[in-house]
N, C-alpha and C. Protein backbone atom coordinates (compact mmCIF):
# COMPACT_ATOMS: atom_id res chain seq x y z
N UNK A 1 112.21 103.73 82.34
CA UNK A 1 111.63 102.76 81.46
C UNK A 1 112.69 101.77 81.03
N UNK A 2 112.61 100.37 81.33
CA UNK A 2 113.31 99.49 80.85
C UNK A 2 113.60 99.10 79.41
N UNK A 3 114.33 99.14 78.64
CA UNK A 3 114.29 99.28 76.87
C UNK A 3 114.62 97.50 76.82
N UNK A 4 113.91 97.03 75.91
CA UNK A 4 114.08 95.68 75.55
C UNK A 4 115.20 95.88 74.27
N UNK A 5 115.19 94.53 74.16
CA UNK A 5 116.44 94.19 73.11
C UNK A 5 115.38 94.57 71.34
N UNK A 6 116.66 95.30 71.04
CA UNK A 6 115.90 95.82 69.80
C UNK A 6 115.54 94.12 68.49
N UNK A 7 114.57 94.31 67.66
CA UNK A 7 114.11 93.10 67.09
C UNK A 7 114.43 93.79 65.67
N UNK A 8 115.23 92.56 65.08
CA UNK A 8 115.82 93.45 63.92
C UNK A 8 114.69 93.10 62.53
N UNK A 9 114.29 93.89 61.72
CA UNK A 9 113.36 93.40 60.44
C UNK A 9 114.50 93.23 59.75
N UNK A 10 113.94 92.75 58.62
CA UNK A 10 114.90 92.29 57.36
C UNK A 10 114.91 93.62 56.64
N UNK A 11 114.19 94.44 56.49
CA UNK A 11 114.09 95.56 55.45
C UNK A 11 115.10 96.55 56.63
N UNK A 12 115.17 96.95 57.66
CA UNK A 12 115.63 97.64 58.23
C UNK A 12 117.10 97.12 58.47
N UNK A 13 117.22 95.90 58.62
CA UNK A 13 118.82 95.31 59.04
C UNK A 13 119.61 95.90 57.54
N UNK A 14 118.86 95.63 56.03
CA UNK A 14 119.71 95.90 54.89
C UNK A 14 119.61 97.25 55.20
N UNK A 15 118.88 98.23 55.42
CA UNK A 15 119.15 99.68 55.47
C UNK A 15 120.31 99.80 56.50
N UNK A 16 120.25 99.24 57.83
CA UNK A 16 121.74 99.53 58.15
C UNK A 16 122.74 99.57 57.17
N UNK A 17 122.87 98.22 57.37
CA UNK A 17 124.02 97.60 56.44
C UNK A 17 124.63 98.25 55.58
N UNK A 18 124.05 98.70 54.77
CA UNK A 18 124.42 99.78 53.88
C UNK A 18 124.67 100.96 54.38
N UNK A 19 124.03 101.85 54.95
CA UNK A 19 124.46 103.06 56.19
C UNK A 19 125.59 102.82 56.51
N UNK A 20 126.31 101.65 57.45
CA UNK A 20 127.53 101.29 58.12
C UNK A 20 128.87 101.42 56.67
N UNK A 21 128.03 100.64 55.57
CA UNK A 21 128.68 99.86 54.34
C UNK A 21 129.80 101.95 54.01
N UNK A 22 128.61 102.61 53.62
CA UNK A 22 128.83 103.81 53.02
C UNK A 22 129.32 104.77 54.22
N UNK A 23 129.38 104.51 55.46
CA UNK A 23 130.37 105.35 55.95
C UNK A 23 131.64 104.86 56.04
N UNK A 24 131.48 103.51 56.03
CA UNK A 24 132.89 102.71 56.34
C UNK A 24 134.06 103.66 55.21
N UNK A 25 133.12 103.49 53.51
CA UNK A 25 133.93 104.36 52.54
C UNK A 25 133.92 105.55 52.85
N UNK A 26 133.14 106.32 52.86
CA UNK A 26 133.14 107.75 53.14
C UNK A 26 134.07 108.31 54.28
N UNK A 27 134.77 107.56 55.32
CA UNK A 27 134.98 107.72 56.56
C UNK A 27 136.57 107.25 56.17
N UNK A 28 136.69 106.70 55.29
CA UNK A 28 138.24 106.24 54.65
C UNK A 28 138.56 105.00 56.12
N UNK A 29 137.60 104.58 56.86
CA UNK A 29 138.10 104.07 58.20
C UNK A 29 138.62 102.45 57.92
N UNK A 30 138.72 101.53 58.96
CA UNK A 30 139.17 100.23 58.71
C UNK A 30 137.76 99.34 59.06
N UNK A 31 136.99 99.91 59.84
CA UNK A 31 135.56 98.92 60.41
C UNK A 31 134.49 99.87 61.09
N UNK A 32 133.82 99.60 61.37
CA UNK A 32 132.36 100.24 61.50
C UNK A 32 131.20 99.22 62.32
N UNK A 33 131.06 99.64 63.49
CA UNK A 33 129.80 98.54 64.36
C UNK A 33 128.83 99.20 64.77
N UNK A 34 127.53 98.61 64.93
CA UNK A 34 126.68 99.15 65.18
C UNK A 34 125.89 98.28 66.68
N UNK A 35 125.88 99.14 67.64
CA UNK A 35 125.84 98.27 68.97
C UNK A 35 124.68 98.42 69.71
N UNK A 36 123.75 97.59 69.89
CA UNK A 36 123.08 97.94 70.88
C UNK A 36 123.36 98.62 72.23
N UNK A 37 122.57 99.14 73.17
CA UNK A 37 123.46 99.96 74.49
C UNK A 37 123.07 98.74 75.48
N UNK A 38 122.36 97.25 74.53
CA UNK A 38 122.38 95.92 75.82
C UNK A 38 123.91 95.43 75.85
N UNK A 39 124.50 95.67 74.36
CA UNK A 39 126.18 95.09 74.48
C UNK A 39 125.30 94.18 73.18
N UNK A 40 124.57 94.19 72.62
CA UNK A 40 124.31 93.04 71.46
C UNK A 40 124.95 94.13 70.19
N UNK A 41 125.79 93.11 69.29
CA UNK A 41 126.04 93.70 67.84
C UNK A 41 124.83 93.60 67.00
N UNK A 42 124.44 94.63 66.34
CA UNK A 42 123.58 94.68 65.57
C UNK A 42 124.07 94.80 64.15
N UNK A 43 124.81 95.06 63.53
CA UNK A 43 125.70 95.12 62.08
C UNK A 43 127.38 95.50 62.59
N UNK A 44 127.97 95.33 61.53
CA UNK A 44 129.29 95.50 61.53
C UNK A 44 129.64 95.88 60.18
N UNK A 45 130.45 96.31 59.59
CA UNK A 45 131.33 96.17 58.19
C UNK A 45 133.00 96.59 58.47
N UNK A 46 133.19 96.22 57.09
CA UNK A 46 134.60 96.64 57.08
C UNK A 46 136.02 95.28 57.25
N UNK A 47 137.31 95.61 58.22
CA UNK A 47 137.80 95.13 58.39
C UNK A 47 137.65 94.02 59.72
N UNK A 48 136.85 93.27 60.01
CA UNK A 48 136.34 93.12 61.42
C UNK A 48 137.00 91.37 61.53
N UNK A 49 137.82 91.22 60.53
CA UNK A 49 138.11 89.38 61.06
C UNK A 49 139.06 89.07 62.42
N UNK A 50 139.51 89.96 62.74
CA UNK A 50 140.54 90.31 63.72
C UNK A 50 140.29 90.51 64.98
N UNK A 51 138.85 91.15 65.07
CA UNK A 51 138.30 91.67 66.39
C UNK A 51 137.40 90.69 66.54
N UNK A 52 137.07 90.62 67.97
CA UNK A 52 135.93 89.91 68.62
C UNK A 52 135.25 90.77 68.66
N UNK A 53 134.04 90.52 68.01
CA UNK A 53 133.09 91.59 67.76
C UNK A 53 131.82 91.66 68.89
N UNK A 54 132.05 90.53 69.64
CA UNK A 54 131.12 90.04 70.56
C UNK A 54 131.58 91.16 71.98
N UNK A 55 133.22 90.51 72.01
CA UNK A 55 133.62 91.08 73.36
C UNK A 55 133.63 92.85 73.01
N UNK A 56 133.79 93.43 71.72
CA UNK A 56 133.57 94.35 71.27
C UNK A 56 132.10 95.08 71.81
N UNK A 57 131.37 94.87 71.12
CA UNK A 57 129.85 94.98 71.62
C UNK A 57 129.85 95.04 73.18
N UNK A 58 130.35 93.94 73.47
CA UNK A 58 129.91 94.50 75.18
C UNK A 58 130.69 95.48 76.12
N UNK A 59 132.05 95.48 75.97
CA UNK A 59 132.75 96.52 76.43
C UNK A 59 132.53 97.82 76.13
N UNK A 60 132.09 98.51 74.43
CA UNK A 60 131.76 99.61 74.19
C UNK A 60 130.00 99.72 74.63
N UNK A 61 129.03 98.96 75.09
CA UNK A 61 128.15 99.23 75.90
C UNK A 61 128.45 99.67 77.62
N UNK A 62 129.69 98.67 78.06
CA UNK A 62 130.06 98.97 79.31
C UNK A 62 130.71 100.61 79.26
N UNK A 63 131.39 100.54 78.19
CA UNK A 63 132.49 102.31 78.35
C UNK A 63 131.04 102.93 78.18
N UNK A 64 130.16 103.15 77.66
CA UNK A 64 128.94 104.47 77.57
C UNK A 64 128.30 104.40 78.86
N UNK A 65 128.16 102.73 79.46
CA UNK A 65 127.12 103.23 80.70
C UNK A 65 128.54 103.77 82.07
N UNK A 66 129.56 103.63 81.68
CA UNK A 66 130.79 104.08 82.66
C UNK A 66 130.75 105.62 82.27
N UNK A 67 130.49 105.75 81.22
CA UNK A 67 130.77 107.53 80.92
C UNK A 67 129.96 107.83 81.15
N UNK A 68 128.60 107.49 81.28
CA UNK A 68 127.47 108.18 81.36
C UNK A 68 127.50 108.69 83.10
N UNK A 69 127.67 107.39 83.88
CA UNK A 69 127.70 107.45 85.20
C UNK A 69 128.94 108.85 85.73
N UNK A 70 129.76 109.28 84.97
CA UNK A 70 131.17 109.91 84.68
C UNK A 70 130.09 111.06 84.43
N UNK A 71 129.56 111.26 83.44
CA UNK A 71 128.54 112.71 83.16
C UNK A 71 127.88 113.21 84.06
N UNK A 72 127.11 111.91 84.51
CA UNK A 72 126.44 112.79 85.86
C UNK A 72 126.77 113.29 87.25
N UNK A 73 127.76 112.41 87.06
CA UNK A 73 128.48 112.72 88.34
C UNK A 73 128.64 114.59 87.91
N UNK A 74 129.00 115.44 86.79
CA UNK A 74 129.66 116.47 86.74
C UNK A 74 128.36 117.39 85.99
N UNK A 75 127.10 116.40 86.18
CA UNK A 75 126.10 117.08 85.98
C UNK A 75 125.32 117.35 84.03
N UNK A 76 125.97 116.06 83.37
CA UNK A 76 125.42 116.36 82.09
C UNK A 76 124.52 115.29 82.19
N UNK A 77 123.87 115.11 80.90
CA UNK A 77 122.75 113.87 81.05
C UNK A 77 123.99 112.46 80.55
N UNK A 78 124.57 112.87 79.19
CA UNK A 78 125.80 111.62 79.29
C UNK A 78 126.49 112.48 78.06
N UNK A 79 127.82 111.80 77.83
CA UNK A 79 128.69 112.11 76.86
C UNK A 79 127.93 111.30 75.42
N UNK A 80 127.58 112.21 74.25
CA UNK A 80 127.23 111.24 73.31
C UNK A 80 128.69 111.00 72.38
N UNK A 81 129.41 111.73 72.69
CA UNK A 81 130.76 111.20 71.54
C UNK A 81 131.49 110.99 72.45
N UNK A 82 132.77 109.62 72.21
CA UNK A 82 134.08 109.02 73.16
C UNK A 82 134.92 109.27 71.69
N UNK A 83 135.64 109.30 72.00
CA UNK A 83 137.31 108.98 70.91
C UNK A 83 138.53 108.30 71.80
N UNK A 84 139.12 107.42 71.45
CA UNK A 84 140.04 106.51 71.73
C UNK A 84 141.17 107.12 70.76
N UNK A 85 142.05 107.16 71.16
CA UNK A 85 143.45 107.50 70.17
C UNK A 85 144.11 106.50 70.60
N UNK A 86 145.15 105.81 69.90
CA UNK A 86 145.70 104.50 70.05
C UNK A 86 147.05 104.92 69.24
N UNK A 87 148.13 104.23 69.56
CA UNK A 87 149.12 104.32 68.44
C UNK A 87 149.06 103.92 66.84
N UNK A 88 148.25 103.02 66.66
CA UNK A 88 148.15 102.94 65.40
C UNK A 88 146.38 103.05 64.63
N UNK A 89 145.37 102.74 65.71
CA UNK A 89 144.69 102.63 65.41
C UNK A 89 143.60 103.54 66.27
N UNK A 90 142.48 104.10 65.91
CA UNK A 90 141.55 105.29 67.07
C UNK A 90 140.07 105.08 67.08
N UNK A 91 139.65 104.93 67.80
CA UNK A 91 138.18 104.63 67.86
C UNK A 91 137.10 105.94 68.60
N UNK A 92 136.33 106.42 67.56
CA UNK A 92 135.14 106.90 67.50
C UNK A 92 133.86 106.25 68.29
N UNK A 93 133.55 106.74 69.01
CA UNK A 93 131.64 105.96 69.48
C UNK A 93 131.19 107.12 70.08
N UNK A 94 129.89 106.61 69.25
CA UNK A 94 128.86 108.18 69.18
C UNK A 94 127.49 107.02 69.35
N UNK A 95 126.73 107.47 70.47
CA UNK A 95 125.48 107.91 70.46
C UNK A 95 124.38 107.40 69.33
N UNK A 96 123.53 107.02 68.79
CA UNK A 96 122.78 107.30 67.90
C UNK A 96 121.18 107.48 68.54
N UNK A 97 120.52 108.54 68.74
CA UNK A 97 118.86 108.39 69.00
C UNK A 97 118.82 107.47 70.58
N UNK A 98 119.60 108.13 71.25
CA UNK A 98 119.50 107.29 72.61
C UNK A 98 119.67 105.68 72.51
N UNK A 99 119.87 105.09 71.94
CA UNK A 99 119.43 103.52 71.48
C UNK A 99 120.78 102.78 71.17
N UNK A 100 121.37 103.27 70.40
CA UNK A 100 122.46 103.01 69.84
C UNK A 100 123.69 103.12 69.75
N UNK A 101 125.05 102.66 69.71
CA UNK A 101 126.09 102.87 69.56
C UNK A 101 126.54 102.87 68.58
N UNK A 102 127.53 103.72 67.65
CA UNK A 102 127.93 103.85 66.34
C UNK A 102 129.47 103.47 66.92
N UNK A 103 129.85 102.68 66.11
CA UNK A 103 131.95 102.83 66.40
C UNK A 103 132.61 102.38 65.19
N UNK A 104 133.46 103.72 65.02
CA UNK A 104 134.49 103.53 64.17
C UNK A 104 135.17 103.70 64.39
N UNK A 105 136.32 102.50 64.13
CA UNK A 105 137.75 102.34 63.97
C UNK A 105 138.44 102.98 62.96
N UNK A 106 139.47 103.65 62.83
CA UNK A 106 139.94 104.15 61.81
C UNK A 106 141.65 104.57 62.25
N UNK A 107 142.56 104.42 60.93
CA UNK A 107 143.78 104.54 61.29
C UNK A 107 144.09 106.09 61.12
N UNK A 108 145.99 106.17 60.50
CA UNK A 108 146.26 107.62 59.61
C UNK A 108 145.15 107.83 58.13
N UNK A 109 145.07 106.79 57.64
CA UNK A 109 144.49 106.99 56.43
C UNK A 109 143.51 108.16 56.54
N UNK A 110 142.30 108.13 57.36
CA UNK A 110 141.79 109.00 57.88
C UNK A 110 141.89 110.17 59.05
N UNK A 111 141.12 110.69 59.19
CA UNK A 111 141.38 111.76 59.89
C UNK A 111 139.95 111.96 61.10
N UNK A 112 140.09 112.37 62.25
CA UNK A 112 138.83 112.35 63.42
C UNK A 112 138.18 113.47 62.86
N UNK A 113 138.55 114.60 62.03
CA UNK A 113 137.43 115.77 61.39
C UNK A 113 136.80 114.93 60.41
N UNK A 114 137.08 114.21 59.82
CA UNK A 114 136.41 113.22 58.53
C UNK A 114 135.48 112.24 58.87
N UNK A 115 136.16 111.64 60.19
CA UNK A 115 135.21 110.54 60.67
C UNK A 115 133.87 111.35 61.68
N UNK A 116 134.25 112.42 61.84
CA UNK A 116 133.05 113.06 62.69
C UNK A 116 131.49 113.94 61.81
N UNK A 117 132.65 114.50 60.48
CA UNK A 117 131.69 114.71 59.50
C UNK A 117 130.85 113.83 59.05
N UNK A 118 131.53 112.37 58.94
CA UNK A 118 130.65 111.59 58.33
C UNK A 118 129.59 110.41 59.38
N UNK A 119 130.20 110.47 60.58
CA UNK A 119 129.44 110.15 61.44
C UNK A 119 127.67 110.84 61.68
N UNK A 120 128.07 112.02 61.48
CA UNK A 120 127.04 112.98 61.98
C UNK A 120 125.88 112.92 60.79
N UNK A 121 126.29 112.52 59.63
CA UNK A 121 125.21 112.57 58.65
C UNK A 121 124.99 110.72 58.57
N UNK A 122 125.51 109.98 58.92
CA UNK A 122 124.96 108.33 59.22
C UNK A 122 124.09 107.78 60.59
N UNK A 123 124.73 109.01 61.56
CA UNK A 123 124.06 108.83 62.48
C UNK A 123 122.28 109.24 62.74
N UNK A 124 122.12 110.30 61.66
CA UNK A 124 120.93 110.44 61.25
C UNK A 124 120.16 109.85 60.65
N UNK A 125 120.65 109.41 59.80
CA UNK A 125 120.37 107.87 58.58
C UNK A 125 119.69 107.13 59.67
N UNK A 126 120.85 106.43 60.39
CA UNK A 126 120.64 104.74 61.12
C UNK A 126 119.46 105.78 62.40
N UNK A 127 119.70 106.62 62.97
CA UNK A 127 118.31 107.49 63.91
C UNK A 127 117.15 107.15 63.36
N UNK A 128 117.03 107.40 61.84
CA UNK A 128 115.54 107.54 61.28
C UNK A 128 115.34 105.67 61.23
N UNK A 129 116.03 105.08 60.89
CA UNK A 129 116.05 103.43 60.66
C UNK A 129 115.66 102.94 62.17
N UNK A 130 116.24 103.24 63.09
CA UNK A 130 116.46 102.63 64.47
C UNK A 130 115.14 102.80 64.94
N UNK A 131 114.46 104.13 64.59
CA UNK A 131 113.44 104.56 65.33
C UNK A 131 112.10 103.82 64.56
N UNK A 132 111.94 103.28 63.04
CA UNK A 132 110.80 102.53 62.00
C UNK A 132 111.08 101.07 63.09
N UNK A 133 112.39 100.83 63.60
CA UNK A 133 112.46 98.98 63.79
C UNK A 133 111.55 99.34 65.05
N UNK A 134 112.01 100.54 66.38
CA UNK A 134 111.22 100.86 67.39
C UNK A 134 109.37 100.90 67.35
N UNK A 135 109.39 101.54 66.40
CA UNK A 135 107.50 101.53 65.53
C UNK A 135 106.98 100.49 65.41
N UNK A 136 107.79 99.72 64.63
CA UNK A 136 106.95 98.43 64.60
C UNK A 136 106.91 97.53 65.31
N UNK A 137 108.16 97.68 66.26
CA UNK A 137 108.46 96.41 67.69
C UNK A 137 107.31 96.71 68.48
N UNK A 138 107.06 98.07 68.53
CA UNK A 138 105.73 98.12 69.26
C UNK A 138 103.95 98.07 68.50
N UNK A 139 104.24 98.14 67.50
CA UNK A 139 103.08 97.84 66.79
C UNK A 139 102.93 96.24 66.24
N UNK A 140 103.84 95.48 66.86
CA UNK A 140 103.74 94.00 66.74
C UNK A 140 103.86 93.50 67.64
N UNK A 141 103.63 94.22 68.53
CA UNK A 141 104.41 93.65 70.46
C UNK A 141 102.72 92.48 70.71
N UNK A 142 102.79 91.46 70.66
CA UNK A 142 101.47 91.06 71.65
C UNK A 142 100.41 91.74 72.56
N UNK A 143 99.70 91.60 71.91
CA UNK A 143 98.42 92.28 73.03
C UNK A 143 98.52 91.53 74.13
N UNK A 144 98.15 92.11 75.84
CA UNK A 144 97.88 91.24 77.00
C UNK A 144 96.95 90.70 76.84
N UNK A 145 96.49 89.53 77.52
CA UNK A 145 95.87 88.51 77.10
C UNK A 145 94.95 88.57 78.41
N UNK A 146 93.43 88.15 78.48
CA UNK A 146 92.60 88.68 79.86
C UNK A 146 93.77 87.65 80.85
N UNK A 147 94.26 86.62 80.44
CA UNK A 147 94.77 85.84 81.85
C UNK A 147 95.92 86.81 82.31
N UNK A 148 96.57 87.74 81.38
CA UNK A 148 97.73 88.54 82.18
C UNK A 148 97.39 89.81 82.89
N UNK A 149 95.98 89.74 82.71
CA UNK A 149 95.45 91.10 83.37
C UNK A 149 94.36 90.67 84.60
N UNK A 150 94.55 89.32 85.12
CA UNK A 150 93.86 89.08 86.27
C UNK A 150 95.04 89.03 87.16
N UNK A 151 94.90 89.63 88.92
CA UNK A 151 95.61 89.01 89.50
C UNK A 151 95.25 88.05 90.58
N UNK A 152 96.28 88.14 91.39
CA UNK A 152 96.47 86.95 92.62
C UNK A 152 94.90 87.28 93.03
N UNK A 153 95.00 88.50 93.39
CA UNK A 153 93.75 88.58 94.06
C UNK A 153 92.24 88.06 93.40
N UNK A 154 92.42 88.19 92.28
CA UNK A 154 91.20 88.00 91.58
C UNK A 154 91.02 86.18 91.99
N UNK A 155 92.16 85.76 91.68
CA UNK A 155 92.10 84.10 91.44
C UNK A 155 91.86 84.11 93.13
N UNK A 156 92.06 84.51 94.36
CA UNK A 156 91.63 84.32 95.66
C UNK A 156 90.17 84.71 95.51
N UNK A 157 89.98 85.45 94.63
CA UNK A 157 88.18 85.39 94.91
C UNK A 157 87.74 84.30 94.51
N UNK A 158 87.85 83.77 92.97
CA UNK A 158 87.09 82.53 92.78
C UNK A 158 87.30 81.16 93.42
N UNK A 159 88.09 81.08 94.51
CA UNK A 159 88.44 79.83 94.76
C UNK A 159 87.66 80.26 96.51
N UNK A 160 87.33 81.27 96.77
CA UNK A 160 86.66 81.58 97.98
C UNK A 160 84.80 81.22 97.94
């Protein structure tokens, strides 16, 4: 099944926001993104003036569909958690509800047992959020219209 680009509501974008806002603290981290798996940013917080949040977004969509392809090769369905360790700085990306990418950046200040604790209870949060924007994208999707449900063939009958 092909997944379209998620359609953000206003009531659901502030429930991120805040989700991202309160792990960013809870997580003691430096930034916090929230990614579509098209490569589109869907929220951010934190320290983010520094990063391209764009080229961000699309590379951590490219590393999940590279790991995923990496999983099956060895027979899992995909990796839902990556960690990056860096010299000064380490990046977290987890999974959320098939849909989503969670990533946090975080230095020494924090710790990867802290950022995983608190991942795991936001990632449930933004799951239950991700999945109301999914509900209603499809409960507002356009009905087909009779002209998209005739085809070629039909229009070769009336012109016969």
């Amino acid at each position: 099944m092909v997944q379209s680009s998620l359609v953000m509501f206003e009531e659901e974008s502030r429930e991120i926001s805040r989700i991202i806002e309160h792990l960013l603290a809870d997580a003691n981290a430096k930034s916090v993104f929230l990614v579509d798996k098209d490569g589109q940013l869907i929220a951010s917080s934190g320290d983010t003036k520094d990063i391209d949040s764009t080229s961000l977004a699309s590379l951590t969509a490219g590393n999940i569909a590279a790991t995923g392809g990496l999983a099956r090769l060895i027979g899992e369905k995909e990796f839902s958690i990556l960690f990056h360790e860096g010299e000064k700085d380490n990046i977290h990306i987890s999974i959320v509800g098939q849909r989503v990418i969670l990533v946090v950046i975080f230095d020494d200040r924090s710790s990867l047992g802290l950022v995983r604790l608190r991942v795991r209870k936001a990632s449930e949060e933004l799951d239950d959020c991700v999945q109301r924007v999914l509900r209603r994208m499809e409960s507002s999707a356009p009905k087909r219209s009779l002209l998209e449900e005739i085809t070629d063939e039909d229009i070769e009958k009336l012109f016969q």
